[in-house]
N, C-alpha and C. Protein backbone atom coordinates (compact mmCIF):
# COMPACT_ATOMS: atom_id res chain seq x y z
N UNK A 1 32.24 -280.29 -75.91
CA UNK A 1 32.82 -281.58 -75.60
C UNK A 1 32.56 -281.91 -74.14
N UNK A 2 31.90 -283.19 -73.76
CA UNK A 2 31.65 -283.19 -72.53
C UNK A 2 32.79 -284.06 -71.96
N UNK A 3 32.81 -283.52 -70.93
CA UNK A 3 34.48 -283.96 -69.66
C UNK A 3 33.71 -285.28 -69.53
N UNK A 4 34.70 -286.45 -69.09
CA UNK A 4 34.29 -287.58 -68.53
C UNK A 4 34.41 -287.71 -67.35
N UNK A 5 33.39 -288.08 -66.61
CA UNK A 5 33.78 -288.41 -64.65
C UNK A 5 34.34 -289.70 -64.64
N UNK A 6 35.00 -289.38 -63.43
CA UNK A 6 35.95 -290.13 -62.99
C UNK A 6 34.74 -291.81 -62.61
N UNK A 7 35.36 -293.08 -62.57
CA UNK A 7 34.41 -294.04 -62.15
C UNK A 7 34.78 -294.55 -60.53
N UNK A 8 34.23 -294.84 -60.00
CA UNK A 8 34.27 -295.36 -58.60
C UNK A 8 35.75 -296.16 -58.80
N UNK A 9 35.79 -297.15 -59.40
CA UNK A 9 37.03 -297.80 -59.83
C UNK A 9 38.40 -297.22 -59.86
N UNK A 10 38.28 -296.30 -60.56
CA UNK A 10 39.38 -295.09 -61.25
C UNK A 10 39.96 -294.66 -59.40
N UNK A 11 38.46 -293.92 -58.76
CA UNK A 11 38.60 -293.41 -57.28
C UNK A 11 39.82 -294.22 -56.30
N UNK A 12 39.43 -295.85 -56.17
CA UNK A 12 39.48 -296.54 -55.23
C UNK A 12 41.15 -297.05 -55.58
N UNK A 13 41.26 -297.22 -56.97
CA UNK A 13 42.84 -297.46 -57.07
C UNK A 13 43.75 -296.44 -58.42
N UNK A 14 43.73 -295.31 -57.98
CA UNK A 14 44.89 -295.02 -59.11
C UNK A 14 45.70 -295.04 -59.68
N UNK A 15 46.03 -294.84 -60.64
CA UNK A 15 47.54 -295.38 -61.57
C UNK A 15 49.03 -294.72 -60.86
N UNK A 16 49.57 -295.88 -60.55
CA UNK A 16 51.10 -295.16 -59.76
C UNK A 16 51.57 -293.87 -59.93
N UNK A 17 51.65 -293.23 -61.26
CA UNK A 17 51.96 -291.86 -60.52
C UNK A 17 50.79 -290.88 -61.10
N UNK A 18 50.13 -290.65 -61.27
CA UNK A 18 48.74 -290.16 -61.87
C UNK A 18 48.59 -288.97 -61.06
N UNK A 19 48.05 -287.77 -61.52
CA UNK A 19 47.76 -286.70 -60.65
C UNK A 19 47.20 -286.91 -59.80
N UNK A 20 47.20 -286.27 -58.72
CA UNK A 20 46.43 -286.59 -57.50
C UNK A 20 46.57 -287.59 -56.35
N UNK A 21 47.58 -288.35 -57.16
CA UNK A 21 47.54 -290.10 -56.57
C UNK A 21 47.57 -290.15 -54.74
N UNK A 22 48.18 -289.45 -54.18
CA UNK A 22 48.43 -289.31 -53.31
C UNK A 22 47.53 -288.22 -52.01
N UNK A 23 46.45 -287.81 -52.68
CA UNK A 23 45.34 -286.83 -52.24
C UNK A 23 44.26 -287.24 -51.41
N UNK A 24 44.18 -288.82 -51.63
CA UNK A 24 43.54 -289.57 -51.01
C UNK A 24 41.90 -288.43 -50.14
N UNK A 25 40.92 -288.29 -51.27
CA UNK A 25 39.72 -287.65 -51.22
C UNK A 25 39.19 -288.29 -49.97
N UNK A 26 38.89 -289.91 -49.53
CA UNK A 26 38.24 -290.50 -49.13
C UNK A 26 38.93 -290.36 -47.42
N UNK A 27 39.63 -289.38 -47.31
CA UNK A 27 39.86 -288.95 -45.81
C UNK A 27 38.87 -287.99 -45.12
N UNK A 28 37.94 -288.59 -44.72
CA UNK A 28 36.81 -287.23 -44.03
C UNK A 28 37.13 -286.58 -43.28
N UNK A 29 37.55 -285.32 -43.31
CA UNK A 29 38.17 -284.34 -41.83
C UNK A 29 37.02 -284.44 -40.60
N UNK A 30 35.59 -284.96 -40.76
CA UNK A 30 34.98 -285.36 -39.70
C UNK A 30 35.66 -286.29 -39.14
N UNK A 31 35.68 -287.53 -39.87
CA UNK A 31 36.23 -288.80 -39.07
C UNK A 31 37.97 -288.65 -38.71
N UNK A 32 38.52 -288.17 -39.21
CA UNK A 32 39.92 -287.45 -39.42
C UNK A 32 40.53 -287.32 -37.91
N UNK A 33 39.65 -286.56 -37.44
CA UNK A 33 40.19 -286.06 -35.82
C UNK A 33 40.49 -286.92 -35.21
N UNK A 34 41.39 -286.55 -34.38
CA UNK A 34 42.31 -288.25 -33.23
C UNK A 34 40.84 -288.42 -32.52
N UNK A 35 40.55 -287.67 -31.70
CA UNK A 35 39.32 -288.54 -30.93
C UNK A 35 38.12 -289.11 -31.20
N UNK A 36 37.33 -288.33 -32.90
CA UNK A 36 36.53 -288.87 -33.18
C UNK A 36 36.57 -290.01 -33.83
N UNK A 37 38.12 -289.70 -34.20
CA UNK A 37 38.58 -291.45 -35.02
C UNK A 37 38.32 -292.71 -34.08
N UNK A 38 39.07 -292.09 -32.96
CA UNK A 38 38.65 -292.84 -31.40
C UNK A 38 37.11 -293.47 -31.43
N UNK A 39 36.47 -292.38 -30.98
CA UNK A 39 35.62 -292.71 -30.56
C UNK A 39 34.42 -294.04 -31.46
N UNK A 40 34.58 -293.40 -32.91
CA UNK A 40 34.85 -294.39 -34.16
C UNK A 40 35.02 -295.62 -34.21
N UNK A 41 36.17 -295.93 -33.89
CA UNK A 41 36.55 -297.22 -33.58
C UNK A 41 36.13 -297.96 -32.59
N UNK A 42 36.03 -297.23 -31.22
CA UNK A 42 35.41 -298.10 -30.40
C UNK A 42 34.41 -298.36 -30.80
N UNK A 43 33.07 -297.26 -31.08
CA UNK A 43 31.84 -297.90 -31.54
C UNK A 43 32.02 -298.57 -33.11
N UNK A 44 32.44 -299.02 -33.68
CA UNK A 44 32.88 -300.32 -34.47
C UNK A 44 33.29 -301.36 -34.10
N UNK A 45 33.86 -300.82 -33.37
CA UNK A 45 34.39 -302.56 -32.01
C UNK A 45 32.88 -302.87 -31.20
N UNK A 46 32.20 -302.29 -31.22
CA UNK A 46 30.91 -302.31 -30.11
C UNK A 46 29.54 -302.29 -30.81
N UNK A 47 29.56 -303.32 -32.07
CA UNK A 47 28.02 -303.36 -32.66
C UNK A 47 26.79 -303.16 -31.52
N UNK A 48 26.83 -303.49 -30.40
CA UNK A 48 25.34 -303.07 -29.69
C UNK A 48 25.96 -301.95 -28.64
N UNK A 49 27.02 -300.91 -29.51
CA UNK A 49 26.84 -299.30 -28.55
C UNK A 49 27.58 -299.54 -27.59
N UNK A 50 28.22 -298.65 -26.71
CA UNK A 50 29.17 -298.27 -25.38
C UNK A 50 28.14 -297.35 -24.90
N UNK A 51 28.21 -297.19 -23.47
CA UNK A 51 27.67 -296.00 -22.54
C UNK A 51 28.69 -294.83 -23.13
N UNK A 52 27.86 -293.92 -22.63
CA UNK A 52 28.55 -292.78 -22.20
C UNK A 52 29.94 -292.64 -21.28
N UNK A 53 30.03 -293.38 -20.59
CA UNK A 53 31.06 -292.96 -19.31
C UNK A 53 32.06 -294.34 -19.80
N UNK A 54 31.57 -295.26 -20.33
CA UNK A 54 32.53 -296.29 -21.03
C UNK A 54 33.01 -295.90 -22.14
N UNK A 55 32.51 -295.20 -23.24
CA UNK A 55 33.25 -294.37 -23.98
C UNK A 55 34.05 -293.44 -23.89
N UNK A 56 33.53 -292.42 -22.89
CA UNK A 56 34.91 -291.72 -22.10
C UNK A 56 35.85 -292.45 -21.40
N UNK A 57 36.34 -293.16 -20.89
CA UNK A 57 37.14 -294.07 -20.46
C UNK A 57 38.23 -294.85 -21.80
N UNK A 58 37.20 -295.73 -22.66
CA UNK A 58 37.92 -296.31 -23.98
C UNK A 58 38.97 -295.43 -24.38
N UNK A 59 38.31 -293.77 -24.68
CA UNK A 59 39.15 -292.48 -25.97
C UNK A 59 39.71 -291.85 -24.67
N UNK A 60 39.58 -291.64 -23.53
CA UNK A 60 40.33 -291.07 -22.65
C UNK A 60 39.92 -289.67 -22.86
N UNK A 61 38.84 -289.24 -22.74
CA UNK A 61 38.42 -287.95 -23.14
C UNK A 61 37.37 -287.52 -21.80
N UNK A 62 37.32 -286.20 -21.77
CA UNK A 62 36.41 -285.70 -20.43
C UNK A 62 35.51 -285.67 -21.18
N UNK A 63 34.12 -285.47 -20.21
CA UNK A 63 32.48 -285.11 -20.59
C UNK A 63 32.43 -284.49 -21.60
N UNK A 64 33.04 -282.88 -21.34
CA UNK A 64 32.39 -281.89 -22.32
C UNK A 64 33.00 -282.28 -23.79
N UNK A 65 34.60 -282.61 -23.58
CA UNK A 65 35.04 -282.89 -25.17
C UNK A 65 34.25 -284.38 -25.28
N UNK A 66 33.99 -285.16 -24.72
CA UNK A 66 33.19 -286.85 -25.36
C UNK A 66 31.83 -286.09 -25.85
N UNK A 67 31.56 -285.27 -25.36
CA UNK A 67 30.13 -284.60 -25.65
C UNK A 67 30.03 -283.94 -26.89
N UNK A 68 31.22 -283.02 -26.88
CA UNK A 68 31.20 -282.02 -28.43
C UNK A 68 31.30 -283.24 -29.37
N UNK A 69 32.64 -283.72 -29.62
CA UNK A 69 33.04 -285.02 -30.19
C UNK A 69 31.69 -285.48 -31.10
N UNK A 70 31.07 -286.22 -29.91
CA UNK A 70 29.76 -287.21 -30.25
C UNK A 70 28.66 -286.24 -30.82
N UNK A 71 28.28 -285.04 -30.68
CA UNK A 71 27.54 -283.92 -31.50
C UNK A 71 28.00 -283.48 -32.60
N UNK A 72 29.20 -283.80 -33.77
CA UNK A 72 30.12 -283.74 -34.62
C UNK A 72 29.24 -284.83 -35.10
N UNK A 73 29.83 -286.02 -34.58
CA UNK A 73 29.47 -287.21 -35.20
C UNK A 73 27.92 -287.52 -35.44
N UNK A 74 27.11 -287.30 -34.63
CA UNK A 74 25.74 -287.06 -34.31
C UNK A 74 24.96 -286.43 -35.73
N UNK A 75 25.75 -285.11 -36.12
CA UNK A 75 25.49 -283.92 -37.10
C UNK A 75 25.30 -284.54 -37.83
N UNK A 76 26.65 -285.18 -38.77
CA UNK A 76 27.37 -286.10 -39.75
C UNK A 76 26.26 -287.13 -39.95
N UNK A 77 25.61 -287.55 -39.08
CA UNK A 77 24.60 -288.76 -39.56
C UNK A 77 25.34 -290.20 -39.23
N UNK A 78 26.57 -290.26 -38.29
CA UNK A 78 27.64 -291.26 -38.25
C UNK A 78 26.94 -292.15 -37.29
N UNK A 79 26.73 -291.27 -36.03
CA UNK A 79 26.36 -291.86 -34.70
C UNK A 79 25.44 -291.93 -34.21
N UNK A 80 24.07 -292.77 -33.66
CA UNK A 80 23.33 -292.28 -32.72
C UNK A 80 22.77 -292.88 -31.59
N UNK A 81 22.26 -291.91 -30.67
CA UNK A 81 21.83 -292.21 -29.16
C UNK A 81 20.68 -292.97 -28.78
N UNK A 82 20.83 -293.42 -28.05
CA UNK A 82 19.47 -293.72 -27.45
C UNK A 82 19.76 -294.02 -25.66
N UNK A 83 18.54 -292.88 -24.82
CA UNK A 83 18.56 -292.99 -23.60
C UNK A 83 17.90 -294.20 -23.15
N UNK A 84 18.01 -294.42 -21.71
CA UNK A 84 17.53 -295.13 -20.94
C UNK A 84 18.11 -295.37 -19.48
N UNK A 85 17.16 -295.95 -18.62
CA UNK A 85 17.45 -295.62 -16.92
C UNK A 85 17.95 -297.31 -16.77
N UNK A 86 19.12 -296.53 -15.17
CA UNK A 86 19.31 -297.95 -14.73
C UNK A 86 19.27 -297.14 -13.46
N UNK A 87 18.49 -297.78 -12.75
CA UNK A 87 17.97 -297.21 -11.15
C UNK A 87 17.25 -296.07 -11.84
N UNK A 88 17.86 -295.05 -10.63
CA UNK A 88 17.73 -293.61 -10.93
C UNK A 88 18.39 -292.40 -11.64
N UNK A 89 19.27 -293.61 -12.39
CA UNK A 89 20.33 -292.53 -13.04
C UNK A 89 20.07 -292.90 -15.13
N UNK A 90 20.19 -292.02 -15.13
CA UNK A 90 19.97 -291.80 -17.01
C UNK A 90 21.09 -292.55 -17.54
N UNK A 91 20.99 -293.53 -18.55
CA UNK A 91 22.44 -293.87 -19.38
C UNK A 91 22.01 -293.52 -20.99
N UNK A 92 22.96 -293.25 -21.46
CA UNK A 92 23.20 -292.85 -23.00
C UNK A 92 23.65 -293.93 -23.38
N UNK A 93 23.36 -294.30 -24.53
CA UNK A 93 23.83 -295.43 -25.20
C UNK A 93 24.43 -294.43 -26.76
N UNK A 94 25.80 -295.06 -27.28
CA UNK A 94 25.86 -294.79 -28.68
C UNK A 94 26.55 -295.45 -29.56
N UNK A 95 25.76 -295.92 -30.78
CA UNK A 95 26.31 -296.99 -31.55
C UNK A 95 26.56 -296.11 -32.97
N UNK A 96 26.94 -297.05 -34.03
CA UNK A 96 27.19 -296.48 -35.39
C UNK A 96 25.64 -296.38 -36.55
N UNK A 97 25.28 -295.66 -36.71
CA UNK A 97 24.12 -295.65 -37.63
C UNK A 97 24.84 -296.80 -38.52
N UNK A 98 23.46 -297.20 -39.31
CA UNK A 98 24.12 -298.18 -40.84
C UNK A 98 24.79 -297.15 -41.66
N UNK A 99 25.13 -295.53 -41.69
CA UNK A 99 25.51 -295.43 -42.72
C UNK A 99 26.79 -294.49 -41.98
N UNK A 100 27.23 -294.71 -41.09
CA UNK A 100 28.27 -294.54 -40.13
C UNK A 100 29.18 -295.49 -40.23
N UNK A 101 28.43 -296.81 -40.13
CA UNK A 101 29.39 -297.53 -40.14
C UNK A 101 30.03 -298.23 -41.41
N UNK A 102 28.98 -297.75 -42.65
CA UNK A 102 29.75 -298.19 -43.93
C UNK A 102 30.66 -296.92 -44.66
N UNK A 103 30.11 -295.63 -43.95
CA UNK A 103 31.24 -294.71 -44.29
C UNK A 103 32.72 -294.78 -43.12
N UNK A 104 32.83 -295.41 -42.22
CA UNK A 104 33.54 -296.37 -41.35
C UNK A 104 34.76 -296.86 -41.86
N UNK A 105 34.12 -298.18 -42.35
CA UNK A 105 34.80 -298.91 -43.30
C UNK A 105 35.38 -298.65 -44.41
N UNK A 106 34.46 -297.60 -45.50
CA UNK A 106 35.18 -297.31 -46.35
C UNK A 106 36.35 -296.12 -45.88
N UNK A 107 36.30 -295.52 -44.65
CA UNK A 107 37.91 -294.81 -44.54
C UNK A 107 38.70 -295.27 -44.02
N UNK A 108 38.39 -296.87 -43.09
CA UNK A 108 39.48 -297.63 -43.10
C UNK A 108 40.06 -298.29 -44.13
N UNK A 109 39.78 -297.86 -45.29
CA UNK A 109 40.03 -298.76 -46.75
C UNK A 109 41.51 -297.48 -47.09
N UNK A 110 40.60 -296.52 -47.13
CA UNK A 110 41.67 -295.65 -47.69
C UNK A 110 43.06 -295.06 -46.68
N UNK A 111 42.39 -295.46 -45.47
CA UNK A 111 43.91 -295.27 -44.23
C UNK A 111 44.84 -296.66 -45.07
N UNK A 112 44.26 -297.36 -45.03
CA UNK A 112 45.09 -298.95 -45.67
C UNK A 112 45.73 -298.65 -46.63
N UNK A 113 45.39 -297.78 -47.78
CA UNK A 113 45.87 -297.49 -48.57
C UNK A 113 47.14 -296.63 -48.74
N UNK A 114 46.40 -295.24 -48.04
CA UNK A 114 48.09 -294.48 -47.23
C UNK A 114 48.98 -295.34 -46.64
N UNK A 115 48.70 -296.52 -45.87
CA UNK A 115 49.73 -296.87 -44.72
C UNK A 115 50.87 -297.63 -46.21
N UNK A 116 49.54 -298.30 -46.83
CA UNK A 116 50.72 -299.48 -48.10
C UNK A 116 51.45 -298.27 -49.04
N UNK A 117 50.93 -297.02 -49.24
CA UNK A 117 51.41 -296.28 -50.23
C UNK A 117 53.00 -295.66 -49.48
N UNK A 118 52.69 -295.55 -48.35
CA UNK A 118 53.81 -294.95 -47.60
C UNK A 118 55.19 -296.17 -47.42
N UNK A 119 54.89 -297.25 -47.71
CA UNK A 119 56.20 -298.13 -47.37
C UNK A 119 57.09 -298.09 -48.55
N UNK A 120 58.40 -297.53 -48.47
CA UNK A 120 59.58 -297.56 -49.55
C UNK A 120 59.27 -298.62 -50.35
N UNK A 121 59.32 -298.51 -51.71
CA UNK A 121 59.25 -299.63 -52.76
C UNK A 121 60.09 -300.82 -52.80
N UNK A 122 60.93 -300.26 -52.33
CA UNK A 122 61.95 -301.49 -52.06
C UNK A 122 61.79 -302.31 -50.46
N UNK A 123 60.63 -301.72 -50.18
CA UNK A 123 60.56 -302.43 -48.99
C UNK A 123 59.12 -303.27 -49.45
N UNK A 124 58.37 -303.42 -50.31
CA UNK A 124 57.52 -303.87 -50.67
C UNK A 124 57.73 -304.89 -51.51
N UNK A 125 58.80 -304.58 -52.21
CA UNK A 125 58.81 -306.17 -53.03
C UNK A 125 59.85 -306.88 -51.77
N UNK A 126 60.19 -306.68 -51.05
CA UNK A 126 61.55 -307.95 -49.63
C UNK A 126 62.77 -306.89 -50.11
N UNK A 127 63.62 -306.50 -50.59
CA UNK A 127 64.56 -306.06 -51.01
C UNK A 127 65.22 -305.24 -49.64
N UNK A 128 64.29 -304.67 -48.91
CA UNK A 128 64.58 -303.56 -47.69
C UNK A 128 65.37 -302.39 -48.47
N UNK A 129 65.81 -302.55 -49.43
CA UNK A 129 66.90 -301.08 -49.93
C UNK A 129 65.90 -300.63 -51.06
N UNK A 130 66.07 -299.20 -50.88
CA UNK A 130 64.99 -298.13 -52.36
C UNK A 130 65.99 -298.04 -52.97
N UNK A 131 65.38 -297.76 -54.41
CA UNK A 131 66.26 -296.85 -55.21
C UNK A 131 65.57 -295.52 -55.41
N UNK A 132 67.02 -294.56 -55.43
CA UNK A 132 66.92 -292.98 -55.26
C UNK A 132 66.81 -293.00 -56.81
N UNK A 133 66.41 -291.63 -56.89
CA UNK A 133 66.57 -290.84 -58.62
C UNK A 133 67.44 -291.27 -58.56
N UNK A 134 68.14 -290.85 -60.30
CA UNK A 134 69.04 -291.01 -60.73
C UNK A 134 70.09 -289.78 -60.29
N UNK A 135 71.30 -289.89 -59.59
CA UNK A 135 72.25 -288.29 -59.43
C UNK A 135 72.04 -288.27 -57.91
N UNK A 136 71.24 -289.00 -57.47
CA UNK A 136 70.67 -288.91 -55.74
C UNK A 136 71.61 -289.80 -54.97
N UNK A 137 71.79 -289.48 -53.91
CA UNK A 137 72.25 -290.48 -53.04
C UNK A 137 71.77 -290.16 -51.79
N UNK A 138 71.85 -291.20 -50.70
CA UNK A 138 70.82 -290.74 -49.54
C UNK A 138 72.11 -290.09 -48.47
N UNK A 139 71.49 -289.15 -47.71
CA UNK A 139 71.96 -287.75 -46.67
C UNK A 139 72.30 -289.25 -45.69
């Protein structure tokens, strides 16, 4: 008997209480990290790339961690460089590959999703008050 896979559809919205519902796959522990999320975002805010030293500044991060960081992302296929001189000094440029920035988007889909999954039900339809199980009352 062959198992059926799951459909992209099935993935993107699951049934309220359905196994898993809450597992949210589409969290990449690459993009995951506070600074590379950072750094992420800025270059999404920055279709033609940030410097080097303007990106450290944006995420608030020193050289060597903006450096590891961006070699993570680099690996991943998220981010990439391109040098070039102004005077005598080298600048780095780094923007979002095309497939950086649509794997990007799709984990800002699923943060959206945690943030709406996380608001009390009763705070979702106007009500402001949940209801507990049944036998529950709130501490």
């Amino acid at each position: 008997m062959a198992r059926k896979s799951k459909s992209k559809e099935t993935d993107k919205e699951p049934k309220p209480d359905s196994a898993g519902r809450f597992s949210y796959q589409g969290l990449d522990r690459v993009m995951h990290e506070k600074a590379r999320l950072g750094i992420l975002a800025s270059l999404a805010a920055h279709a033609d790339g940030v410097l080097f030293n303007d990106l450290k500044e944006l995420c608030s991060l020193t050289d060597g961690n903006l450096s590891r960081h961006l070699g993570v992302l680099a690996e991943a296929q998220l981010v990439e460089t391109s040098k070039g001189s102004k005077g005598t000094r080298t600048q780095t440029l780094y923007r979002l590959t095309d497939e950086g920035r649509n794997k990007f988007t799709e984990y800002i889909s699923v943060l959206e999703r945690v943030v709406a999954d996380g608001q009390p039900a009763g705070r979702k339809s106007g009500s402001g008050q949940t209801k507990l199980s049944a036998g529950l009352s709130s501490a």
